[in-house]
PDB file of N, CA and C in Angstrom:
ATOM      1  N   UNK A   1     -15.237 -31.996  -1.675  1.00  0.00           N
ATOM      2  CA  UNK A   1     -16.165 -30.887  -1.859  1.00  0.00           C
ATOM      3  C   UNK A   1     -15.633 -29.661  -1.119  1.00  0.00           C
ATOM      4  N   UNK A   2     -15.559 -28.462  -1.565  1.00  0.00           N
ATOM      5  CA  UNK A   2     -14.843 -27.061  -1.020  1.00  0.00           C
ATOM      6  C   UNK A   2     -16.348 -26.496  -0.574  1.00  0.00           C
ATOM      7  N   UNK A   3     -15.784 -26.260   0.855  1.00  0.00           N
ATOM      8  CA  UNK A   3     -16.662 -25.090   1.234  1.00  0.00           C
ATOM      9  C   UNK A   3     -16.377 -23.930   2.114  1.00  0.00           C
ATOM     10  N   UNK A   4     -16.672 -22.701   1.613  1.00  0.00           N
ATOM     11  CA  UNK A   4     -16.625 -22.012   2.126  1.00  0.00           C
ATOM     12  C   UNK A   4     -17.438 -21.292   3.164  1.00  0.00           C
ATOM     13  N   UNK A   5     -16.357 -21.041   4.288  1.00  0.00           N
ATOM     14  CA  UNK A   5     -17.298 -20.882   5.867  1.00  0.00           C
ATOM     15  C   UNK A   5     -17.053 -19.254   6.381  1.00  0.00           C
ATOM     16  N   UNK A   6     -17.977 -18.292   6.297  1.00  0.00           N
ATOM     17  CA  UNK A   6     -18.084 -17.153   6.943  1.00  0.00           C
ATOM     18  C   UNK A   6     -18.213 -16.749   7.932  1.00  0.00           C
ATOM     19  N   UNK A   7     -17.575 -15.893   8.744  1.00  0.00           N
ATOM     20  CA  UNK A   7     -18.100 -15.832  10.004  1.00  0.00           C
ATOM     21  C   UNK A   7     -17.502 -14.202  10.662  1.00  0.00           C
ATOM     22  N   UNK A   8     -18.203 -13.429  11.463  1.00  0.00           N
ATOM     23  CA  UNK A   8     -18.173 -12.035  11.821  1.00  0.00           C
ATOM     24  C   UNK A   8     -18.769 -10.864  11.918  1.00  0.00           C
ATOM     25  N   UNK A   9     -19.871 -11.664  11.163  1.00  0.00           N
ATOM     26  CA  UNK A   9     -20.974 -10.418  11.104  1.00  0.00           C
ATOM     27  C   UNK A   9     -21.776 -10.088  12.037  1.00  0.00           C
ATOM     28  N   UNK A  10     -22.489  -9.262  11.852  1.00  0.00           N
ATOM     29  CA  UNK A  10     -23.213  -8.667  13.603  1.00  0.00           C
ATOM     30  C   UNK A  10     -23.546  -7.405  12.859  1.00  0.00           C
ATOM     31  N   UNK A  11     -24.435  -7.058  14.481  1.00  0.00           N
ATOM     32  CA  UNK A  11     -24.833  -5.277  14.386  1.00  0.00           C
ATOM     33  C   UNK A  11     -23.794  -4.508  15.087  1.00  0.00           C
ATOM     34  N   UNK A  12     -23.346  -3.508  14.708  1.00  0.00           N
ATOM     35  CA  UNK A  12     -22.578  -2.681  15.085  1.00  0.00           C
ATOM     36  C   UNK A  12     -23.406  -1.233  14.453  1.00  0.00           C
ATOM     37  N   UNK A  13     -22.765  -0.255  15.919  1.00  0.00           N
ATOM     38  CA  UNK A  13     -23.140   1.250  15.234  1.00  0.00           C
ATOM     39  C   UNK A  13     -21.888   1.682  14.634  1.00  0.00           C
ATOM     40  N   UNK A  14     -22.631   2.478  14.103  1.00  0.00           N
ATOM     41  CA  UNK A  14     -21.991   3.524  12.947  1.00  0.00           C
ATOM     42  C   UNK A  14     -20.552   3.618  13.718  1.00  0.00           C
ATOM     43  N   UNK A  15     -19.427   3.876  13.149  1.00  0.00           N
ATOM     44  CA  UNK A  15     -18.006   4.487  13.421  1.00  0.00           C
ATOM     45  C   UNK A  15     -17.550   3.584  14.037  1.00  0.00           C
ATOM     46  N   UNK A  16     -18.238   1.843  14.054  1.00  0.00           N
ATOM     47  CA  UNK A  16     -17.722   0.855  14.691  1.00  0.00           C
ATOM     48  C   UNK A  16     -16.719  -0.117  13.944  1.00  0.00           C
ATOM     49  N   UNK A  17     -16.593  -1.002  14.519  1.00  0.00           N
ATOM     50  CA  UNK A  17     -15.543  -2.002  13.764  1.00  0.00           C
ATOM     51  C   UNK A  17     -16.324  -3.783  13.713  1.00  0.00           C
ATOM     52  N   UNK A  18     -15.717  -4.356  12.286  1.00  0.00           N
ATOM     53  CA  UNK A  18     -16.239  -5.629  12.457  1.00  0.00           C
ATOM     54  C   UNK A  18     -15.072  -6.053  11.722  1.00  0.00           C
ATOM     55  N   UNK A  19     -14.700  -7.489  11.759  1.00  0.00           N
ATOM     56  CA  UNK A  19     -13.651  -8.386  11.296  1.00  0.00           C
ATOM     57  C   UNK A  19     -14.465 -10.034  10.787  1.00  0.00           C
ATOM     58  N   UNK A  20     -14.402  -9.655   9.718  1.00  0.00           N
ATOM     59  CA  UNK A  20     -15.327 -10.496   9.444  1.00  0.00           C
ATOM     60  C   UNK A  20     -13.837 -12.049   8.594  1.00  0.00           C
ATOM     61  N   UNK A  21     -14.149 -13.029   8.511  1.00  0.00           N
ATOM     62  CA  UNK A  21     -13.351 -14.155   8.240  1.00  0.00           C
ATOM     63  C   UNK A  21     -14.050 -15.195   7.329  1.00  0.00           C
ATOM     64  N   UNK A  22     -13.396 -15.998   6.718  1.00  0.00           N
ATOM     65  CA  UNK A  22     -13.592 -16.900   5.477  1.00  0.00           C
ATOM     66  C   UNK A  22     -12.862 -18.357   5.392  1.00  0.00           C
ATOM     67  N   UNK A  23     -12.992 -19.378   5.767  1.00  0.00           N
ATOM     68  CA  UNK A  23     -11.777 -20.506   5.869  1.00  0.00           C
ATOM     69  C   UNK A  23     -12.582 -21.225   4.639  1.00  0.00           C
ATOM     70  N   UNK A  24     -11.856 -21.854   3.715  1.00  0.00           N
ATOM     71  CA  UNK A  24     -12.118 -22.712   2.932  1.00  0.00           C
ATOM     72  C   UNK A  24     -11.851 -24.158   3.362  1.00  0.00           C
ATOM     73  N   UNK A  25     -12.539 -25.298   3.130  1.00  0.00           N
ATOM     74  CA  UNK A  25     -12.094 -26.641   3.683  1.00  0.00           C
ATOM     75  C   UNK A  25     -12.501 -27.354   2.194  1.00  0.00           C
ATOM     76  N   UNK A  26     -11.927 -28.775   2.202  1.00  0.00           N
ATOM     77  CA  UNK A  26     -11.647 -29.414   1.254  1.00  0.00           C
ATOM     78  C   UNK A  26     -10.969 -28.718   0.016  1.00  0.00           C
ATOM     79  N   UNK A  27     -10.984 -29.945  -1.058  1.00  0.00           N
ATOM     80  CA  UNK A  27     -10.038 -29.937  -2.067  1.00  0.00           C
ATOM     81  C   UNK A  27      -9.765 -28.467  -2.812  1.00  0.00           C
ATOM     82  N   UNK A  28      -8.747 -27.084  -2.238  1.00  0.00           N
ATOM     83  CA  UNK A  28      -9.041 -26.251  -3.238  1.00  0.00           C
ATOM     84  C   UNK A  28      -7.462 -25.636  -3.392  1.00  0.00           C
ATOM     85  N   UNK A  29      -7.285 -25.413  -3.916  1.00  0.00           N
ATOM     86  CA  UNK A  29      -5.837 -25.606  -4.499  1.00  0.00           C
ATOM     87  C   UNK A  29      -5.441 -24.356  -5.404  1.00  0.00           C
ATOM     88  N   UNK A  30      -4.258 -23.901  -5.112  1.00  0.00           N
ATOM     89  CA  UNK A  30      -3.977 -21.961  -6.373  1.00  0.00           C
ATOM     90  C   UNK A  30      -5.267 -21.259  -6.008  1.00  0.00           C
ATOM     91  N   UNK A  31      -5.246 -20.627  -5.096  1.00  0.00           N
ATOM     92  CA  UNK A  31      -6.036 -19.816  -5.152  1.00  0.00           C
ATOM     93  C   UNK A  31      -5.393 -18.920  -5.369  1.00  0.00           C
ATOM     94  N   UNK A  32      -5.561 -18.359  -6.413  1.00  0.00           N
ATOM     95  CA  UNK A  32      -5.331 -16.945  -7.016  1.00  0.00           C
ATOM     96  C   UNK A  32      -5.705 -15.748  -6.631  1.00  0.00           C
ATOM     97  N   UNK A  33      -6.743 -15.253  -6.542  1.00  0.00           N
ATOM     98  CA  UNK A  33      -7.828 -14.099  -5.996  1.00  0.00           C
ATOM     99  C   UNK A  33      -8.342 -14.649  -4.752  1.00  0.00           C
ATOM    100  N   UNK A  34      -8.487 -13.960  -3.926  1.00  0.00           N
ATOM    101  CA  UNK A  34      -9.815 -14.147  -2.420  1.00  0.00           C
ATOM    102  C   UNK A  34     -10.245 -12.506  -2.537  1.00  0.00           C
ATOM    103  N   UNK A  35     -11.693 -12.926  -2.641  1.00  0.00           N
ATOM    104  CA  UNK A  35     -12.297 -11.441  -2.358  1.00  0.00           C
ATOM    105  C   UNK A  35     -13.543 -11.518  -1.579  1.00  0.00           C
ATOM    106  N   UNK A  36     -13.927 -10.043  -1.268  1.00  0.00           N
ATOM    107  CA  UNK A  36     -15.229  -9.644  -0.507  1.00  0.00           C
ATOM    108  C   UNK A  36     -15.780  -9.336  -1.554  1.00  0.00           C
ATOM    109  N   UNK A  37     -17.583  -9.554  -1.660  1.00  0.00           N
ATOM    110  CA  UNK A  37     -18.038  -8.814  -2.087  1.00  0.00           C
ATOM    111  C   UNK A  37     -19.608  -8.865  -1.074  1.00  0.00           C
ATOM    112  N   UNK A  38     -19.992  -7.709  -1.950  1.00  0.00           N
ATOM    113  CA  UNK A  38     -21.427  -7.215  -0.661  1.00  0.00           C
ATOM    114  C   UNK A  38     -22.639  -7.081  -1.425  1.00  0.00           C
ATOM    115  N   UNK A  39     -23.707  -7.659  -0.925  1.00  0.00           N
ATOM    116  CA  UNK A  39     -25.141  -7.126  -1.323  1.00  0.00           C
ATOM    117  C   UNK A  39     -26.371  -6.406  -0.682  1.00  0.00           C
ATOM    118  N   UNK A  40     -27.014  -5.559  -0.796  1.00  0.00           N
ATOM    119  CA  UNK A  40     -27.461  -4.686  -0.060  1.00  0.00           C
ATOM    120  C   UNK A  40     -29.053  -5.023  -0.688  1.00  0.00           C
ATOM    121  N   UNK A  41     -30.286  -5.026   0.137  1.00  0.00           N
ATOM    122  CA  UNK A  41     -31.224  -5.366  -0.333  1.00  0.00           C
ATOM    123  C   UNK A  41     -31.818  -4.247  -1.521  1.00  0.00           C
ATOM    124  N   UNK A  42     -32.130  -4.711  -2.401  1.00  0.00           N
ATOM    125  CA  UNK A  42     -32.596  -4.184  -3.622  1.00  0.00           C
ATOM    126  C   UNK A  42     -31.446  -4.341  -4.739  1.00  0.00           C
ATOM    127  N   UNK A  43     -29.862  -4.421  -4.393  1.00  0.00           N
ATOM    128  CA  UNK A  43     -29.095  -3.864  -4.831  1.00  0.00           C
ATOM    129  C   UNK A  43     -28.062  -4.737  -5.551  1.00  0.00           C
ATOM    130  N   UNK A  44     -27.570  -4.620  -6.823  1.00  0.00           N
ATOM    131  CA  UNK A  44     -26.737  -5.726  -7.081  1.00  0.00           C
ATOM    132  C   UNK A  44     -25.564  -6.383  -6.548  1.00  0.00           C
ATOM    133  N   UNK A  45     -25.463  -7.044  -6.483  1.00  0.00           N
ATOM    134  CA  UNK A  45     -23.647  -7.964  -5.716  1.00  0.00           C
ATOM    135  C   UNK A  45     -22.903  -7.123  -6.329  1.00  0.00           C
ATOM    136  N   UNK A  46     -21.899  -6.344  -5.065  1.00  0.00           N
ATOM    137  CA  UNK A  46     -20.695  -5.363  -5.343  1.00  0.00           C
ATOM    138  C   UNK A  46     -19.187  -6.191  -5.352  1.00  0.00           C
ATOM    139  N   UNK A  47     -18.310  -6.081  -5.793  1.00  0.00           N
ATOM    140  CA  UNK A  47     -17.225  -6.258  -5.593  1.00  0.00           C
ATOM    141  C   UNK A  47     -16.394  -5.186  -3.928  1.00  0.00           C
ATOM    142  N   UNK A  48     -16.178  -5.967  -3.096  1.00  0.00           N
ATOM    143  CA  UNK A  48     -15.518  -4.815  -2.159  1.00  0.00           C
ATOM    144  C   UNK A  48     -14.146  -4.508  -1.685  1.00  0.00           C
ATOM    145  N   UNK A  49     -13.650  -6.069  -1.820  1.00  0.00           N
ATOM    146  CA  UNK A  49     -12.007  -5.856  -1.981  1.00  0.00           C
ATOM    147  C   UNK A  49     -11.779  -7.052  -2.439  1.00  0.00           C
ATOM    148  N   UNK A  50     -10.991  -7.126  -3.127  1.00  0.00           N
ATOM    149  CA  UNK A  50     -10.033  -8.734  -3.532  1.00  0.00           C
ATOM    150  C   UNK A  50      -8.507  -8.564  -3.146  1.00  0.00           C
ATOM    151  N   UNK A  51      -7.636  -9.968  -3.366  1.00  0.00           N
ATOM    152  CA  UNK A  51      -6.240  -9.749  -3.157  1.00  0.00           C
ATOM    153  C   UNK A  51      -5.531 -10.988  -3.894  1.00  0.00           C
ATOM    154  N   UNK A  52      -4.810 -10.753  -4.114  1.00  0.00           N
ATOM    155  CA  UNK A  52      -3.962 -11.804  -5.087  1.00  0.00           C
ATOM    156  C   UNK A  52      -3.272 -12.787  -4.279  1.00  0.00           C
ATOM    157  N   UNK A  53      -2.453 -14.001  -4.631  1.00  0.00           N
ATOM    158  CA  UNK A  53      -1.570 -14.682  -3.833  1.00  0.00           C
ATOM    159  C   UNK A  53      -0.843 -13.659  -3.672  1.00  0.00           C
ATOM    160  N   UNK A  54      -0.058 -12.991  -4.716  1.00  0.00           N
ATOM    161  CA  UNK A  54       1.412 -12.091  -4.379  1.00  0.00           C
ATOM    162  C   UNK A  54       0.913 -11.009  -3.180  1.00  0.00           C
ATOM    163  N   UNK A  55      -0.265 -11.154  -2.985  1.00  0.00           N
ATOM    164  CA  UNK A  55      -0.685  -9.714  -1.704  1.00  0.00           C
ATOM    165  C   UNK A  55      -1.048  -8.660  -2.292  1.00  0.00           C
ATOM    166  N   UNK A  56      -1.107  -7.898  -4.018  1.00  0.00           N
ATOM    167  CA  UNK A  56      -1.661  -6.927  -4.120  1.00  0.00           C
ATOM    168  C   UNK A  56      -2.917  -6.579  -4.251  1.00  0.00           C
ATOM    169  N   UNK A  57      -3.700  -5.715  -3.483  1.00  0.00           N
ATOM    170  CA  UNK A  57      -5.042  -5.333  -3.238  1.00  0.00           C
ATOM    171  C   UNK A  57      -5.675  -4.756  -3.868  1.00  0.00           C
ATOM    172  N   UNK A  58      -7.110  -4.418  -4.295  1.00  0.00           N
ATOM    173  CA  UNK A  58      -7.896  -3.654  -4.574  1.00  0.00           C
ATOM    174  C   UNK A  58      -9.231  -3.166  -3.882  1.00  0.00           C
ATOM    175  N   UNK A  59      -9.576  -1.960  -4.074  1.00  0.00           N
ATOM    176  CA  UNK A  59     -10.724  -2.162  -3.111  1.00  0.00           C
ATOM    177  C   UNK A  59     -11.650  -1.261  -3.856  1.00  0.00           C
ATOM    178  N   UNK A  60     -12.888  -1.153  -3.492  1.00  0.00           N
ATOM    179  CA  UNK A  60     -13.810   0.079  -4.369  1.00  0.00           C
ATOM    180  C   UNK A  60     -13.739   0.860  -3.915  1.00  0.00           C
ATOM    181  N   UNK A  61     -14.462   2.043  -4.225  1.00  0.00           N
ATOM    182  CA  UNK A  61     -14.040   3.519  -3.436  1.00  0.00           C
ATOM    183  C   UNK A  61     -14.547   4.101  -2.524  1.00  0.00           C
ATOM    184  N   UNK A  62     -15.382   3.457  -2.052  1.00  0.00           N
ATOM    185  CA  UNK A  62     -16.215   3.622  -0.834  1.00  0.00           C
ATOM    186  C   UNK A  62     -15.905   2.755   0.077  1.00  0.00           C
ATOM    187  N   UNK A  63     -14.601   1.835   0.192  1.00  0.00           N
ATOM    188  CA  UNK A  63     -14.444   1.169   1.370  1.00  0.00           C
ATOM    189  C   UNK A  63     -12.793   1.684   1.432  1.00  0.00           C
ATOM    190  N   UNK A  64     -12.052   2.277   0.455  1.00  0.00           N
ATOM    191  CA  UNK A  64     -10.818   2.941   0.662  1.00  0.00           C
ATOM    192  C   UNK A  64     -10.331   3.857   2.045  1.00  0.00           C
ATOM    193  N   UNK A  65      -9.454   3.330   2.826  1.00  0.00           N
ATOM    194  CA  UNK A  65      -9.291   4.013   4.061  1.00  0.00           C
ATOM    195  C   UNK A  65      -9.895   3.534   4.922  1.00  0.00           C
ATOM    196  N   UNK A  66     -10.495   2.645   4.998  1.00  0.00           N
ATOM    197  CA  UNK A  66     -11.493   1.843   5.853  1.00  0.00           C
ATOM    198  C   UNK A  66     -11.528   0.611   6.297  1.00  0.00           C
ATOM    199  N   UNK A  67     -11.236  -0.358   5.180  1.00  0.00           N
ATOM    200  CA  UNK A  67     -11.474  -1.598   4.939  1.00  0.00           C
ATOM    201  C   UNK A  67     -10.279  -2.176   4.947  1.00  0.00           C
ATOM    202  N   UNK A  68      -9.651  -3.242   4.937  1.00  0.00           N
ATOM    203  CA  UNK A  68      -8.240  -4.094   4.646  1.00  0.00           C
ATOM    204  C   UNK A  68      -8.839  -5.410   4.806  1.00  0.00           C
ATOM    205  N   UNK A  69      -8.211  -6.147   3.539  1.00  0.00           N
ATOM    206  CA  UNK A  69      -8.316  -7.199   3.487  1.00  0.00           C
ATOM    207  C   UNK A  69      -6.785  -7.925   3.411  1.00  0.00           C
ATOM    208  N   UNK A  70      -7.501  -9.314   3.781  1.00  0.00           N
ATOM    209  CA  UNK A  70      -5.871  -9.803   4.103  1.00  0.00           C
ATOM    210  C   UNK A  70      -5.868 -11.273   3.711  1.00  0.00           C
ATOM    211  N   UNK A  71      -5.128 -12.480   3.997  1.00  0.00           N
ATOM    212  CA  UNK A  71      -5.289 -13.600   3.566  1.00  0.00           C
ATOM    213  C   UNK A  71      -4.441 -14.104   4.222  1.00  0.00           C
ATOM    214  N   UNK A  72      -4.512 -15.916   4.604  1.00  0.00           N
ATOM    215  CA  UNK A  72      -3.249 -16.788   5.344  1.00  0.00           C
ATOM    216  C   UNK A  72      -3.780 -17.563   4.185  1.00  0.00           C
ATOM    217  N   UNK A  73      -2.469 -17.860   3.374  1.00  0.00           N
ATOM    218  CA  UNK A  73      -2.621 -18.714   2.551  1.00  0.00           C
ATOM    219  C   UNK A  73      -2.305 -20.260   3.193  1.00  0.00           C
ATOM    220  N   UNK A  74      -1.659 -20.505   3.792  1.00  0.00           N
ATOM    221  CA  UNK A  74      -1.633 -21.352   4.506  1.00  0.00           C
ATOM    222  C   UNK A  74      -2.910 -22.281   5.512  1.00  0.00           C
ATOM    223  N   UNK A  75      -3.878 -21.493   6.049  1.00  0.00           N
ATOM    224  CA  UNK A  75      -5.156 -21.706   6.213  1.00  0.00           C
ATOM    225  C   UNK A  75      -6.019 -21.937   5.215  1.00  0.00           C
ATOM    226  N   UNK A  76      -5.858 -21.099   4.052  1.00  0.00           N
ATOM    227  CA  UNK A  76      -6.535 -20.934   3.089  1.00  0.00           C
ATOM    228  C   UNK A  76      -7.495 -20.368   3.503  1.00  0.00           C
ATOM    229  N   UNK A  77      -7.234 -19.270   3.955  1.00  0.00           N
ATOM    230  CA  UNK A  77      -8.658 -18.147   4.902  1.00  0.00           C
ATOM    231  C   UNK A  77      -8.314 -16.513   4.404  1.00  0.00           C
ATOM    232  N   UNK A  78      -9.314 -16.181   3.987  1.00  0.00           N
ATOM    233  CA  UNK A  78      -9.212 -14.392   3.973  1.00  0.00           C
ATOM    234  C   UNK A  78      -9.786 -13.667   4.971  1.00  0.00           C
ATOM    235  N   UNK A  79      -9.655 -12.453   5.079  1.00  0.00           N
ATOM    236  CA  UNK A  79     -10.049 -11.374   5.817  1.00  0.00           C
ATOM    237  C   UNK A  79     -10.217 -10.125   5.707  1.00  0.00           C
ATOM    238  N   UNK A  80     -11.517  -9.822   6.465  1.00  0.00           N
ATOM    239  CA  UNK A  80     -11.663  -7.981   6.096  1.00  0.00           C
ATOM    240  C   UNK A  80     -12.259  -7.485   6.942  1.00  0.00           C
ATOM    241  N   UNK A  81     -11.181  -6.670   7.741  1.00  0.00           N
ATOM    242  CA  UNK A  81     -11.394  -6.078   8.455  1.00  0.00           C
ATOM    243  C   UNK A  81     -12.086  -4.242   8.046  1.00  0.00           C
ATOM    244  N   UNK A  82     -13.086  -4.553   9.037  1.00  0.00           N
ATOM    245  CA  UNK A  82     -13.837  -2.962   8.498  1.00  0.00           C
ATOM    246  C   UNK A  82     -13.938  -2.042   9.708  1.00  0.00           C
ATOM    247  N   UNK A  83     -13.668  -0.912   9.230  1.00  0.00           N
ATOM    248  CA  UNK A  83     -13.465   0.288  10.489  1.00  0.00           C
ATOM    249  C   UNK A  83     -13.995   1.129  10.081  1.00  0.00           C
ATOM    250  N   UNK A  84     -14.765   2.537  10.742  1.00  0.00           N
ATOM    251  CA  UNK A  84     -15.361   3.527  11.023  1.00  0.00           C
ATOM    252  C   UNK A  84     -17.049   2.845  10.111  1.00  0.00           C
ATOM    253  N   UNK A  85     -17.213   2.096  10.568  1.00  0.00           N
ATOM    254  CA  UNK A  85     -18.285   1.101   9.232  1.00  0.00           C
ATOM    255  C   UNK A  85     -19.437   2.512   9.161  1.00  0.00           C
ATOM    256  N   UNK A  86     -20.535   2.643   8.243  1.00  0.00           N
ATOM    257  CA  UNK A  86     -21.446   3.317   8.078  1.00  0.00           C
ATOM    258  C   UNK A  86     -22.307   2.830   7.948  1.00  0.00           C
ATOM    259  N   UNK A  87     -23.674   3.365   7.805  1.00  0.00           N
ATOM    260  CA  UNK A  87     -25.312   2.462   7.900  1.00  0.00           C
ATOM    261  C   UNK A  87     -25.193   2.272   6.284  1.00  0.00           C
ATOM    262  N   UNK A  88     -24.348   3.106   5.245  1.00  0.00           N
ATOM    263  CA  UNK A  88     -24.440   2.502   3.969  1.00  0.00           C
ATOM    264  C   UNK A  88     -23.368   1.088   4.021  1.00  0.00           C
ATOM    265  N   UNK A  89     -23.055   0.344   4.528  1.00  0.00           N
ATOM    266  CA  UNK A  89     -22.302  -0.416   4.702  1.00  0.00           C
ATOM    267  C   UNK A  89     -23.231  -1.590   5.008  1.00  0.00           C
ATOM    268  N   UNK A  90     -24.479  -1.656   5.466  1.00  0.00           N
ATOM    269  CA  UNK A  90     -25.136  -2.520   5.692  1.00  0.00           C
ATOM    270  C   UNK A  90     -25.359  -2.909   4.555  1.00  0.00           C
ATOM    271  N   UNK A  91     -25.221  -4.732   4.665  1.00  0.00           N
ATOM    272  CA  UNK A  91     -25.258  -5.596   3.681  1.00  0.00           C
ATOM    273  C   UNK A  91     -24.650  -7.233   3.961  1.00  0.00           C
ATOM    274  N   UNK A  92     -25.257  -7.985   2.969  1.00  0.00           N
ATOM    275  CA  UNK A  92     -24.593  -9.094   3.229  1.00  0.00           C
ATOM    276  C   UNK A  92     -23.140  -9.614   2.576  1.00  0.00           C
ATOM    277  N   UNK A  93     -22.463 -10.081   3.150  1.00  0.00           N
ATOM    278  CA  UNK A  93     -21.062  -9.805   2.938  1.00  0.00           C
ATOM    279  C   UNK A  93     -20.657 -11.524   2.283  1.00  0.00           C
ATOM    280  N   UNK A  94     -20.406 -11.661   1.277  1.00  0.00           N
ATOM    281  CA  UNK A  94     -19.637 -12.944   0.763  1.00  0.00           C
ATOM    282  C   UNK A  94     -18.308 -12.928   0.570  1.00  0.00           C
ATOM    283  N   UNK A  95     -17.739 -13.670   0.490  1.00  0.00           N
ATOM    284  CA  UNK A  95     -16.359 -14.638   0.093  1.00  0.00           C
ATOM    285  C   UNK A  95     -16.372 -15.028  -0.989  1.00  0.00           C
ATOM    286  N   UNK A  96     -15.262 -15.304  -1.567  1.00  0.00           N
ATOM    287  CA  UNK A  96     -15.029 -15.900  -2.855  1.00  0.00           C
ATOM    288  C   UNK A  96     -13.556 -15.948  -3.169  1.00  0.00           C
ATOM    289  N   UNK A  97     -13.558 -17.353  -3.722  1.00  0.00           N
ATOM    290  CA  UNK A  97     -12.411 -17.852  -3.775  1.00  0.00           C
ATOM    291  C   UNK A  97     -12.447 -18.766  -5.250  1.00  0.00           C
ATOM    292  N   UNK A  98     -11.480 -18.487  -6.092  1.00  0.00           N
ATOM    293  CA  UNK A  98     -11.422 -18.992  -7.721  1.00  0.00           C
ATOM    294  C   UNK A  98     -13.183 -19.170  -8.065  1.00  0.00           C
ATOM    295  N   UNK A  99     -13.866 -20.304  -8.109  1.00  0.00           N
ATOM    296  CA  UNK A  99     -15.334 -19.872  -8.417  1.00  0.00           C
ATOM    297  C   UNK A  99     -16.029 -20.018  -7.337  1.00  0.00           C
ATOM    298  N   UNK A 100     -15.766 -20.690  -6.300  1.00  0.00           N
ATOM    299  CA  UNK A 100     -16.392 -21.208  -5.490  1.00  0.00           C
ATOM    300  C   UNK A 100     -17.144 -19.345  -4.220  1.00  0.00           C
ATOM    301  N   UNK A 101     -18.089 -19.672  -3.609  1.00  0.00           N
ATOM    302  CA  UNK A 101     -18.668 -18.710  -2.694  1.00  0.00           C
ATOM    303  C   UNK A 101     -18.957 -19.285  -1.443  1.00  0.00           C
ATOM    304  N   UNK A 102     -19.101 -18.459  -0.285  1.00  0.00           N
ATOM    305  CA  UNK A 102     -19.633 -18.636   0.600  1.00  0.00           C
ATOM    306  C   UNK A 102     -20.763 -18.044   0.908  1.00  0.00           C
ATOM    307  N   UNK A 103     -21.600 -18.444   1.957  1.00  0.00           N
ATOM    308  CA  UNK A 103     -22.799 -18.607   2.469  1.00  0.00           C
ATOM    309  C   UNK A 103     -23.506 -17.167   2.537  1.00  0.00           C
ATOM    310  N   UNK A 104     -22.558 -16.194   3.048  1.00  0.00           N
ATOM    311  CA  UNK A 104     -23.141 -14.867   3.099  1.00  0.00           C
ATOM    312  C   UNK A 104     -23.121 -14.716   4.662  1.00  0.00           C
ATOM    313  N   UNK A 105     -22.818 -13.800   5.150  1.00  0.00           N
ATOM    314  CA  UNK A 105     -22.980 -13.287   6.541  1.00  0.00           C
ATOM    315  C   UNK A 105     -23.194 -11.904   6.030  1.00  0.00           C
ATOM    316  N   UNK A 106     -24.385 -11.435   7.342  1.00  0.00           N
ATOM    317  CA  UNK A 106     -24.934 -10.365   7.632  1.00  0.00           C
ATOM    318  C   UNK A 106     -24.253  -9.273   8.298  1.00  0.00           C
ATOM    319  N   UNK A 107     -24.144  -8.058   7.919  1.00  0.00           N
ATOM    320  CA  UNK A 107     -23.457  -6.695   8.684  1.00  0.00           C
ATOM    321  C   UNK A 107     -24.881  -5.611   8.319  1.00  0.00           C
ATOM    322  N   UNK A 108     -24.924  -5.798   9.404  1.00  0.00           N
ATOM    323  CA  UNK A 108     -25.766  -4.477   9.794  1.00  0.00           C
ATOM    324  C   UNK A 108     -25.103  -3.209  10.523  1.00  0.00           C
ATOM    325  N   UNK A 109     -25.720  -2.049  10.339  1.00  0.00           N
ATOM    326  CA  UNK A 109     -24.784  -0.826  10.743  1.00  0.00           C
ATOM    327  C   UNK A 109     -25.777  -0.067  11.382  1.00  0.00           C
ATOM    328  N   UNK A 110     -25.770   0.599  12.308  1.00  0.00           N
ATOM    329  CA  UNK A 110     -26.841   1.178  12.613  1.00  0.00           C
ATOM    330  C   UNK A 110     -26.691   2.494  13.370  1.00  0.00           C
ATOM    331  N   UNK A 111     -27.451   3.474  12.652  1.00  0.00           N
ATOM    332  CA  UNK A 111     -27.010   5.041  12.559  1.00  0.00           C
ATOM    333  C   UNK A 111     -27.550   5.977  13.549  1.00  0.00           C
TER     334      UNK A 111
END
């Protein structure tokens, strides 16, 4: 059974930093894509960055210059690191890996 485990979230003020992390355990194999995505209450599940095995990135445009995501494929763990964060940034932050998700951790921002 694969599960994915989140962990990094917190309150931070505005223009702060959080590093938030993702380890997958059991059977999961080619992972192709690892991405962030975010939900904000009222608001639909965003896409916020993904990354390929080969390492190329994407991110949306409101976390550009800000955000980096990263991956140890070897762990089978991603990462996203977030800097100058904003109170629109508050949200709950998932993982995802081929279909599988994780639990959701909380980032709060506070202005």
């Amino acid at each position: 059974q694969v599960q994915l485990v989140e962990s990094g979230g917190g309150l931070v003020q505005a223009g702060g930093s959080l590093r938030l992390s993702c380890a997958a355990s059991g059977s999961i194999f080619n992972i192709i894509v690892m991405g962030w995505y975010r939900q904000a209450p009222g608001q639909q599940r965003e896409l916020v960055a993904r990354i390929t095995s080969s390492g190329n990135t994407h991110y949306t445009d409101s976390v550009k210059g800000r955000f980096t995501i990263s991956r140890d494929n070897a762990k089978n763990t991603v990462y996203l690191q977030m800097n100058s964060l904003k109170a629109e940034d508050t949200a709950v932050y998932y993982c995802a890996m081929n279909h599988y998700w994780g639990q959701g951790t909380q980032v709060t921002v506070s202005s």
